[in-house]
C-alpha atoms as a PDB file:
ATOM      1  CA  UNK A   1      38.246  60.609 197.322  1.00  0.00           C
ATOM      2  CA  UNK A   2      38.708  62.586 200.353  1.00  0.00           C
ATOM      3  CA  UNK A   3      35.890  62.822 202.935  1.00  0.00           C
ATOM      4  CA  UNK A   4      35.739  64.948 206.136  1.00  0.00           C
ATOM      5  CA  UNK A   5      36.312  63.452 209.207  1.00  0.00           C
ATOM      6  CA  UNK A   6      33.599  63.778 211.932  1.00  0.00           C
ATOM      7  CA  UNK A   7      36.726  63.803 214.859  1.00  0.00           C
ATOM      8  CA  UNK A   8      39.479  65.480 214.151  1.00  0.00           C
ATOM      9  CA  UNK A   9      43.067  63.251 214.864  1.00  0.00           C
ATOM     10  CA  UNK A  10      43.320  64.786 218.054  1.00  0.00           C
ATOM     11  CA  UNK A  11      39.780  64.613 219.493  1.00  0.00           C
ATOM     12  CA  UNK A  12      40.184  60.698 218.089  1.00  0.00           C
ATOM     13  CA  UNK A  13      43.442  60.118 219.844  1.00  0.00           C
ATOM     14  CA  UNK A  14      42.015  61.366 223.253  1.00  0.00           C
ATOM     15  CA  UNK A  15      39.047  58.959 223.311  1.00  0.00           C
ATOM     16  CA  UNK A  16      40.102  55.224 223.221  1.00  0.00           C
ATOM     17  CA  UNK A  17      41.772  51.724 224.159  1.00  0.00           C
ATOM     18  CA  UNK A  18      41.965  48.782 226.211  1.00  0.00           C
ATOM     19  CA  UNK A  19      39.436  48.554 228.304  1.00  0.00           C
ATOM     20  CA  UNK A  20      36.726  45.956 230.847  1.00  0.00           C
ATOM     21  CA  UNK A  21      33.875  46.850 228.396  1.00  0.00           C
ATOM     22  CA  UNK A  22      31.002  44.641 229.988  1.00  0.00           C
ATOM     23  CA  UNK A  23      27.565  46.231 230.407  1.00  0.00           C
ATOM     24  CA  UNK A  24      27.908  48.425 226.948  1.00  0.00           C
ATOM     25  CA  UNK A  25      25.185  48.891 224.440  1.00  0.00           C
ATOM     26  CA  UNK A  26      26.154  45.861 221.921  1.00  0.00           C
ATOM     27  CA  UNK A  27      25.642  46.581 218.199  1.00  0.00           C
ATOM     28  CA  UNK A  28      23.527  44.428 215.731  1.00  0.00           C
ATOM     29  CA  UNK A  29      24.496  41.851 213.450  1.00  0.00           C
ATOM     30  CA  UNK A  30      23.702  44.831 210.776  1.00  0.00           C
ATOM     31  CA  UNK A  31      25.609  46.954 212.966  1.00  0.00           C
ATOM     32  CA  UNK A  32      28.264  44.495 213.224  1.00  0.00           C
ATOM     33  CA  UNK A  33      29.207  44.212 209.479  1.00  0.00           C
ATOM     34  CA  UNK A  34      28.850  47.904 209.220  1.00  0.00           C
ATOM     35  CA  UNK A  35      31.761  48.278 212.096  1.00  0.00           C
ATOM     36  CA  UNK A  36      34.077  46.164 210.110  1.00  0.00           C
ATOM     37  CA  UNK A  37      33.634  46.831 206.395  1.00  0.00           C
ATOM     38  CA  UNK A  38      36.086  49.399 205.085  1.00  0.00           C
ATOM     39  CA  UNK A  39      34.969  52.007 202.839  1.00  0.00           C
ATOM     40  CA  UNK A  40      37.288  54.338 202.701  1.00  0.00           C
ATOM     41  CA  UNK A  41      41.131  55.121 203.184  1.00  0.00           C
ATOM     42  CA  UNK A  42      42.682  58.485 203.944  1.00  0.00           C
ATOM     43  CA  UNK A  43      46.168  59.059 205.016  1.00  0.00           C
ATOM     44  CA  UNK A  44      47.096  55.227 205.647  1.00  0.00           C
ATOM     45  CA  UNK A  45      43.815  55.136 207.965  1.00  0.00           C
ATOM     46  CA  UNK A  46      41.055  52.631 207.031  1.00  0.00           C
ATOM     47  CA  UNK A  47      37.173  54.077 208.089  1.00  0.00           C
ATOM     48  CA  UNK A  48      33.884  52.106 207.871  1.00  0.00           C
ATOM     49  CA  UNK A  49      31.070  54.377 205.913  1.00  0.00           C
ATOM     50  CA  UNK A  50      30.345  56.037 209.699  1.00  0.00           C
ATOM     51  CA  UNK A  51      34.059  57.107 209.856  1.00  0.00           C
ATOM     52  CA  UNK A  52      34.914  54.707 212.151  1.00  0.00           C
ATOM     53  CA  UNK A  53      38.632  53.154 212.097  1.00  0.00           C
ATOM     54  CA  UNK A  54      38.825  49.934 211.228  1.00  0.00           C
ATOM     55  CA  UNK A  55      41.732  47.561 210.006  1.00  0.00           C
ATOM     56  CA  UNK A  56      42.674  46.098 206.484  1.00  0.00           C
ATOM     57  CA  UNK A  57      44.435  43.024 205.847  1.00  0.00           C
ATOM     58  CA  UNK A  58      45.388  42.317 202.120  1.00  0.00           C
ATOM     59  CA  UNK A  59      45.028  38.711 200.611  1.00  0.00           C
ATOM     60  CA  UNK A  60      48.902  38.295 201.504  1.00  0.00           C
ATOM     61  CA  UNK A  61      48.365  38.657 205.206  1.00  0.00           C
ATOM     62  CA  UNK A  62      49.673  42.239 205.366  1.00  0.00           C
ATOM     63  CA  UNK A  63      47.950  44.584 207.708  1.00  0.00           C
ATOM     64  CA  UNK A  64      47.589  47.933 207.721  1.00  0.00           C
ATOM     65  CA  UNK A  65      49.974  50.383 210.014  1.00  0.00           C
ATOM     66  CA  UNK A  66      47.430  50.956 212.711  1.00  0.00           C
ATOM     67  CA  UNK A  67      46.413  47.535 213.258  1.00  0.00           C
ATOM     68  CA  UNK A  68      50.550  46.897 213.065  1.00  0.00           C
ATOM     69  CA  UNK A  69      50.803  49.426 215.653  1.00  0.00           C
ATOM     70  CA  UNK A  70      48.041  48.517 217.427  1.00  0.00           C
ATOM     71  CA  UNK A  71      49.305  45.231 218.390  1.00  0.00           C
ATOM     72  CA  UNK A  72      52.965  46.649 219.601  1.00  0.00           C
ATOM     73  CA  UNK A  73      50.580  49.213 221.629  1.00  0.00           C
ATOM     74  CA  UNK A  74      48.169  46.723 222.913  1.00  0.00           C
ATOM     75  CA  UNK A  75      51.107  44.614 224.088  1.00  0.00           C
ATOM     76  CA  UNK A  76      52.920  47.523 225.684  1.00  0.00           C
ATOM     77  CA  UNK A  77      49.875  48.582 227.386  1.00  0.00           C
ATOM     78  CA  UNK A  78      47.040  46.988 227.566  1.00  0.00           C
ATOM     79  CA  UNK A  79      48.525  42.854 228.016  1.00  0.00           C
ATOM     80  CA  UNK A  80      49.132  43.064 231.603  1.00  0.00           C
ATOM     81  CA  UNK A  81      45.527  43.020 232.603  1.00  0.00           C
ATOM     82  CA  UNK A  82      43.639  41.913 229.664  1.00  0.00           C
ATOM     83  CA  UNK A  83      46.293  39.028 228.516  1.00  0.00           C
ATOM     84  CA  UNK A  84      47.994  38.953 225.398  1.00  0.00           C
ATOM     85  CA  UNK A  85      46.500  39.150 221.979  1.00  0.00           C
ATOM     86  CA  UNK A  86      43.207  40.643 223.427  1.00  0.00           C
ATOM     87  CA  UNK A  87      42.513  36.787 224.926  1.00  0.00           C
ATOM     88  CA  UNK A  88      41.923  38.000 228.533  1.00  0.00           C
ATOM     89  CA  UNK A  89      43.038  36.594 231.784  1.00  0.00           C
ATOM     90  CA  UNK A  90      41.809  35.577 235.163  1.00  0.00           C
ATOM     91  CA  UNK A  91      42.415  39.245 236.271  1.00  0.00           C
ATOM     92  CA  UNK A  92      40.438  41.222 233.142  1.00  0.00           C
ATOM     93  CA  UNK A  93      38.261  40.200 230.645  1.00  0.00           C
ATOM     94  CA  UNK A  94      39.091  39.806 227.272  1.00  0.00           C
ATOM     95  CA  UNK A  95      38.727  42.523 224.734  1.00  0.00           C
ATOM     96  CA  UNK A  96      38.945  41.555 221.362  1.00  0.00           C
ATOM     97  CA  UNK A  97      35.239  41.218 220.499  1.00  0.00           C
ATOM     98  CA  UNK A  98      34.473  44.419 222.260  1.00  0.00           C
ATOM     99  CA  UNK A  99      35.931  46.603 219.532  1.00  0.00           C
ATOM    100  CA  UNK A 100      33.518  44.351 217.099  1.00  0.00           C
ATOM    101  CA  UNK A 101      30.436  44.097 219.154  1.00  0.00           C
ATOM    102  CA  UNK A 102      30.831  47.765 220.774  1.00  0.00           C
ATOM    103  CA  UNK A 103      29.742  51.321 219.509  1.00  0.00           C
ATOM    104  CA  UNK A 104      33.039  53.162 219.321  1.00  0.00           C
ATOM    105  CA  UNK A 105      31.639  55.848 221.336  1.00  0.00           C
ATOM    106  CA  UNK A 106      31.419  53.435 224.222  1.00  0.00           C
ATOM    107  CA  UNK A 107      34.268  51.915 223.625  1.00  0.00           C
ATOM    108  CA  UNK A 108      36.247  55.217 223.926  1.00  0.00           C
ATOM    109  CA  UNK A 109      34.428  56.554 227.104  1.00  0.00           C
ATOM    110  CA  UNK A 110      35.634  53.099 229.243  1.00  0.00           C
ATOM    111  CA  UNK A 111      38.920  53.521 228.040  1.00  0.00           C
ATOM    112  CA  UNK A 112      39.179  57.569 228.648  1.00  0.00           C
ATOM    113  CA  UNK A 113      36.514  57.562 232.154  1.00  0.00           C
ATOM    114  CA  UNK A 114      37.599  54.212 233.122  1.00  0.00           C
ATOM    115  CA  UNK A 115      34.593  51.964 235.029  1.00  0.00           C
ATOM    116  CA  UNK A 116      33.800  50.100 237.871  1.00  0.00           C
ATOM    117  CA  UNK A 117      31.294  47.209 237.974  1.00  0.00           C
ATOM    118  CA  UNK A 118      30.766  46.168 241.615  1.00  0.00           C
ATOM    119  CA  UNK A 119      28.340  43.220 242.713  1.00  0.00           C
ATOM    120  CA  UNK A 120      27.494  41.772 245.647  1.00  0.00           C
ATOM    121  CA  UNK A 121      30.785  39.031 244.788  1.00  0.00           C
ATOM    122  CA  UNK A 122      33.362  40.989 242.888  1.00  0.00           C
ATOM    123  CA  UNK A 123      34.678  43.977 242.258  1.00  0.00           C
ATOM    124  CA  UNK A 124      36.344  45.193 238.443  1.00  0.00           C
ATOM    125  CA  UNK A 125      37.789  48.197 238.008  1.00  0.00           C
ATOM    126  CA  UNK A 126      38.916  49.565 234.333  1.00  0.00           C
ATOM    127  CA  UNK A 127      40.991  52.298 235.490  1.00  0.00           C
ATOM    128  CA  UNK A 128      41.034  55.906 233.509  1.00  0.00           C
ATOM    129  CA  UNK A 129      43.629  55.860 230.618  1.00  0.00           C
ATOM    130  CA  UNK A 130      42.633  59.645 229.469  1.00  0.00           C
ATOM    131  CA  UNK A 131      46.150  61.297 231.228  1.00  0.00           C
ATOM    132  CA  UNK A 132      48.508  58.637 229.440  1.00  0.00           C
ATOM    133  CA  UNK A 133      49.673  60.137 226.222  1.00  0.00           C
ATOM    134  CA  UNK A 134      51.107  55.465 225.690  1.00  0.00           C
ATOM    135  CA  UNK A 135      47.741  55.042 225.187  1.00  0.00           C
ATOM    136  CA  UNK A 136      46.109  58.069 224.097  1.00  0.00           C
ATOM    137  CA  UNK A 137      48.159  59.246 220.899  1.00  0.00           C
ATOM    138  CA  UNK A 138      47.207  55.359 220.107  1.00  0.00           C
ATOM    139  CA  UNK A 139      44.111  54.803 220.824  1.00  0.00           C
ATOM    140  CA  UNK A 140      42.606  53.959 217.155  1.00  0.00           C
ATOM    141  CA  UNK A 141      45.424  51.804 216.832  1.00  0.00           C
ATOM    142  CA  UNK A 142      44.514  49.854 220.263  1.00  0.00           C
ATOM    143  CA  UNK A 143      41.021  49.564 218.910  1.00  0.00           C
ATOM    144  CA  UNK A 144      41.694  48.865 215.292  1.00  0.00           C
ATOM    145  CA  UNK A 145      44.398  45.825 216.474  1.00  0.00           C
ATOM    146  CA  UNK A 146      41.191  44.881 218.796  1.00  0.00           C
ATOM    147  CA  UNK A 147      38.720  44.864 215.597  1.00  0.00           C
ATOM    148  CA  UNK A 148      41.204  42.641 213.914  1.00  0.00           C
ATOM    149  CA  UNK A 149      41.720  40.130 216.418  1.00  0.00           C
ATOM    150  CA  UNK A 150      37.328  39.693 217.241  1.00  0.00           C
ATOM    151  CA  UNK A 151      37.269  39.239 213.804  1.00  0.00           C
ATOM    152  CA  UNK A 152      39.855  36.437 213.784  1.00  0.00           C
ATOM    153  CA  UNK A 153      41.181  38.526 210.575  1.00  0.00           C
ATOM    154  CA  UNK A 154      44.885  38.066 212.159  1.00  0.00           C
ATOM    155  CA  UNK A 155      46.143  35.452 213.975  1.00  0.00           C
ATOM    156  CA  UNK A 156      47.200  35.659 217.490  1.00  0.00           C
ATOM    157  CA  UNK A 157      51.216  37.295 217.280  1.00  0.00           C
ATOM    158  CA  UNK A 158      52.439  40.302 215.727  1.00  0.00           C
ATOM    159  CA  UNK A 159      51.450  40.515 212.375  1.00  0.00           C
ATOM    160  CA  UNK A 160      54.200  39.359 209.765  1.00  0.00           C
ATOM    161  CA  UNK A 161      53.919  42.282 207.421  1.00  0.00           C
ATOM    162  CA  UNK A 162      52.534  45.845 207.401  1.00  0.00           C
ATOM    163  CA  UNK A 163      52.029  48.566 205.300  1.00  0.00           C
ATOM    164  CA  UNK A 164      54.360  51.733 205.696  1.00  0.00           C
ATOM    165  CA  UNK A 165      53.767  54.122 207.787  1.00  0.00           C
ATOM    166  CA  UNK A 166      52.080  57.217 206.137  1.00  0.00           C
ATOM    167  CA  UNK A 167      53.000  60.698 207.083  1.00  0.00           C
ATOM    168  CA  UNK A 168      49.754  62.018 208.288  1.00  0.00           C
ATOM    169  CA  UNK A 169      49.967  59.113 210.788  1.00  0.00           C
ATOM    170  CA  UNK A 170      53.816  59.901 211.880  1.00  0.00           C
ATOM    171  CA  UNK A 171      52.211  63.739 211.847  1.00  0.00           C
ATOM    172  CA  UNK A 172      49.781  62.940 214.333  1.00  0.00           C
ATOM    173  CA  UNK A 173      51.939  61.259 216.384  1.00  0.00           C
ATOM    174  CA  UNK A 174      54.254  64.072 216.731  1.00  0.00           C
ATOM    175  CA  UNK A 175      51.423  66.187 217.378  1.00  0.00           C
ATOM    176  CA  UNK A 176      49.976  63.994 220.278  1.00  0.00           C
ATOM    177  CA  UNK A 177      53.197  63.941 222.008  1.00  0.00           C
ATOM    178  CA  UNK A 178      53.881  67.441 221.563  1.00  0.00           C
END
């Protein structure tokens, strides 16, 4: 069955990624389950019944491409701050509950705005990501890899097998980098 998206692949792509996501609304056990469960697939692209991406791993291990992608994009990306695998580091927080325990709408604006918490001790800044098109054309993948990992439905590693890519996805790809 097909089912309108509420964002269209471009509006998606510019509102995601990695991201210092402390201080965000945090969703509900109810909400929780909700973020995770797929209901739907269109195009190679998992959704939740909100039409939220989220990830899919079969009983073999394989993944879906996003959350394939996702991890190469993370790594290229996001790793240098937040450490590898969405673990964090002693410079940034990890991330790889906040695309579980996050509303994607807050998720994206960090990523896109960027944020600064600033105490009386420390200073963390999450710079802006919305100009670069490494992170942007991905950003459902970033968050979908994310999902994955809070879940503890992959390991830590790139995933061992993955789905194909599907043409809509290589389409809006192309699209996103013009």
């Amino acid at each position: 069955m097909m089912r309108s998206r509420i964002l269209t692949p471009c509006l998606s792509v510019a509102l995601l990624a990695c991201s210092s996501l402390a201080g965000a609304q945090q969703l509900t056990e109810e909400e929780m389950t909700a973020n995770i469960t797929v209901a739907y697939e269109e195009g190679g692209k998992y959704y939740t019944d909100d039409d939220i991406p989220t990830y899919n791993v079969a009983d073999d291990g394989t993944v879906d491409w996003l959350t394939f992608s996702g991890f190469r994009r993370y790594h290229a990306e996001c790793h240098v701050c937040h450490g590898p695998d969405g673990e964090g580091s002693t410079y940034a927080p990890a991330l790889k509950a906040s695309a579980v325990n996050m509303d994607y709408y807050d998720f994206i604006d960090v990523v896109v705005n960027g944020r600064e918490n600033v105490t009386s001790s420390e200073q963390d800044v999450m710079p802006s990501f919305g100009t670069n098109n490494n992170v942007m054309c991905y950003l459902d993948d970033i968050y979908v890899y994310l999902k994955a990992r809070g879940m503890e439905a992959i390991p830590r590693g790139r995933p061992g097998s993955k789905e194909a890519k599907s043409d809509e996805i290589q389409a809006a790809e192309d699209a996103c980098h013009g």
